[in-house]
Protein backbone atom coordinates (compact mmCIF):
# COMPACT_ATOMS: atom_id res chain seq x y z
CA UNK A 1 8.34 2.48 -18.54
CA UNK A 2 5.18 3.71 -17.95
CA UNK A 3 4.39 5.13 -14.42
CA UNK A 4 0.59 3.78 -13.07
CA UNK A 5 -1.41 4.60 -9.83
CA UNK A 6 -3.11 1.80 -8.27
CA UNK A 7 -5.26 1.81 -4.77
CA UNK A 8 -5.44 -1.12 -2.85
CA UNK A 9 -7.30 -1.85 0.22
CA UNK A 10 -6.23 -4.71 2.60
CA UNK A 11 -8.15 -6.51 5.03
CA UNK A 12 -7.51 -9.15 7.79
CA UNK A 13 -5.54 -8.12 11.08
CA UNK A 14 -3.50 -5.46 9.63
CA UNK A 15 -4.39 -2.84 12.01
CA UNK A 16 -1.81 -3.01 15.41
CA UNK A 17 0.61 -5.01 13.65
CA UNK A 18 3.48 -2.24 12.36
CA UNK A 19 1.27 -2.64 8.66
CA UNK A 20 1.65 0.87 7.82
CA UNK A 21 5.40 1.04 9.02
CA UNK A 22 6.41 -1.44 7.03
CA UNK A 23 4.30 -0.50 4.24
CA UNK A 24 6.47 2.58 4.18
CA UNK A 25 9.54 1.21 4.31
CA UNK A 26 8.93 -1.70 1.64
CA UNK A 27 7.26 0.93 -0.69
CA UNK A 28 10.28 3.68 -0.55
CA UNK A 29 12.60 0.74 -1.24
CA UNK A 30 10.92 -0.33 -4.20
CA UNK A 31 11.11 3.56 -5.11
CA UNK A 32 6.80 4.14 -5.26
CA UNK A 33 5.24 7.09 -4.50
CA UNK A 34 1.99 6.94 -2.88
CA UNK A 35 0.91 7.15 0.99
CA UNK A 36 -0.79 4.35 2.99
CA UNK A 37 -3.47 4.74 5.60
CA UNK A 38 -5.77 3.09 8.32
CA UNK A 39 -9.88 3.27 7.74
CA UNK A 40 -11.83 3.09 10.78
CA UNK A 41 -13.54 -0.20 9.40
CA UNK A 42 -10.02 -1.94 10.12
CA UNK A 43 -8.76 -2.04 6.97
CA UNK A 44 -5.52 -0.35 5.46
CA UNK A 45 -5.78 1.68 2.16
CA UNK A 46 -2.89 2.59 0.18
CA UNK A 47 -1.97 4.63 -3.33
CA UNK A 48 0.77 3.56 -5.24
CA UNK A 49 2.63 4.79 -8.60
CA UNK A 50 5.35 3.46 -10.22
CA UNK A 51 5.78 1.44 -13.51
CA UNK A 52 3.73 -2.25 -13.80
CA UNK A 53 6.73 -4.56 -12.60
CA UNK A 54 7.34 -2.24 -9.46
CA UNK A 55 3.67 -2.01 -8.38
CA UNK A 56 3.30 -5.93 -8.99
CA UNK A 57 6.19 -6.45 -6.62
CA UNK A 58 4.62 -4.36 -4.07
CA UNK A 59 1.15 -6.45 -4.22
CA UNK A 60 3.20 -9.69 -3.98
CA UNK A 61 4.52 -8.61 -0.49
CA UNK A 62 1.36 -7.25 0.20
CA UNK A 63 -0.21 -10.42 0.65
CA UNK A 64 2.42 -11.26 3.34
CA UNK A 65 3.04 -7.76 5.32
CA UNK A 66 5.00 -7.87 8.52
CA UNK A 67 5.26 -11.19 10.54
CA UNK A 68 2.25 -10.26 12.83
CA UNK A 69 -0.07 -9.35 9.82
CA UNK A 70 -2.94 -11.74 8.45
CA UNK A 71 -4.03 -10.49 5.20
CA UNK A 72 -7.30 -12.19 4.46
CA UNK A 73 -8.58 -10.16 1.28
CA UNK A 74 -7.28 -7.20 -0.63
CA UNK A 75 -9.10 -4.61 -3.90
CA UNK A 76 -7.11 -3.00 -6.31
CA UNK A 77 -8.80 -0.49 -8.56
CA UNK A 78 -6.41 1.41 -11.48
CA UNK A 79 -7.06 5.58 -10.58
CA UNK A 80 -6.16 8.34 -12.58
CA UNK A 81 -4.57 10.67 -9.79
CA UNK A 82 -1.36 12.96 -9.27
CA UNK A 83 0.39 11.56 -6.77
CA UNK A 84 3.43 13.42 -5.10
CA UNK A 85 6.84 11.90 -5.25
CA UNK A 86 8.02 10.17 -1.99
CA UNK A 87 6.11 7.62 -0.01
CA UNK A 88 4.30 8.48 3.32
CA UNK A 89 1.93 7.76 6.01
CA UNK A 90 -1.45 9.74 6.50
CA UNK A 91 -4.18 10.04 8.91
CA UNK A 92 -6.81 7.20 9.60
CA UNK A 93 -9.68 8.16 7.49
């Protein structure tokens, strides 16, 4: 299958609520590469690249995060980036 980047920014309370952590760990177990991020206007933004079904399942549980997140609206728009294998955190931008 073809591999595809996507970035996707989520808003709602998804800042102080482990987002990122368990961004990371949901991501690597899926097997994406990609890093995931706070932005000082409260949102989270996040790269991902894997094949279609993989990245869909990713968005799915997007939507519901960790039990203290409230996801109220997210953006995806397709890129055409390298990303690095493995799945990390980086700083806030």
């Amino acid at each position: 299958m073809n591999k595809i980047t996507i970035r996707v920014r989520i808003t709602g309370r998804v800042q102080g609520v482990c987002y990122r952590i368990w961004t990371v760990e949901y991501a690597t177990s899926l097997g994406l590469s990609g890093w995931v991020r706070n932005r000082m206007d409260g949102s989270v933004e996040a790269i991902f690249c894997e094949n279609q079904k993989k990245i869909d399942e990713m968005v799915e549980a997007l939507y519901q995060g960790p039990s203290a997140a409230l996801v109220t609206f997210m953006t995806f728009d397709y890129e055409k980036i390298n990303v690095k294998a493995g799945f990390k955190k980086i700083p806030t931008l």
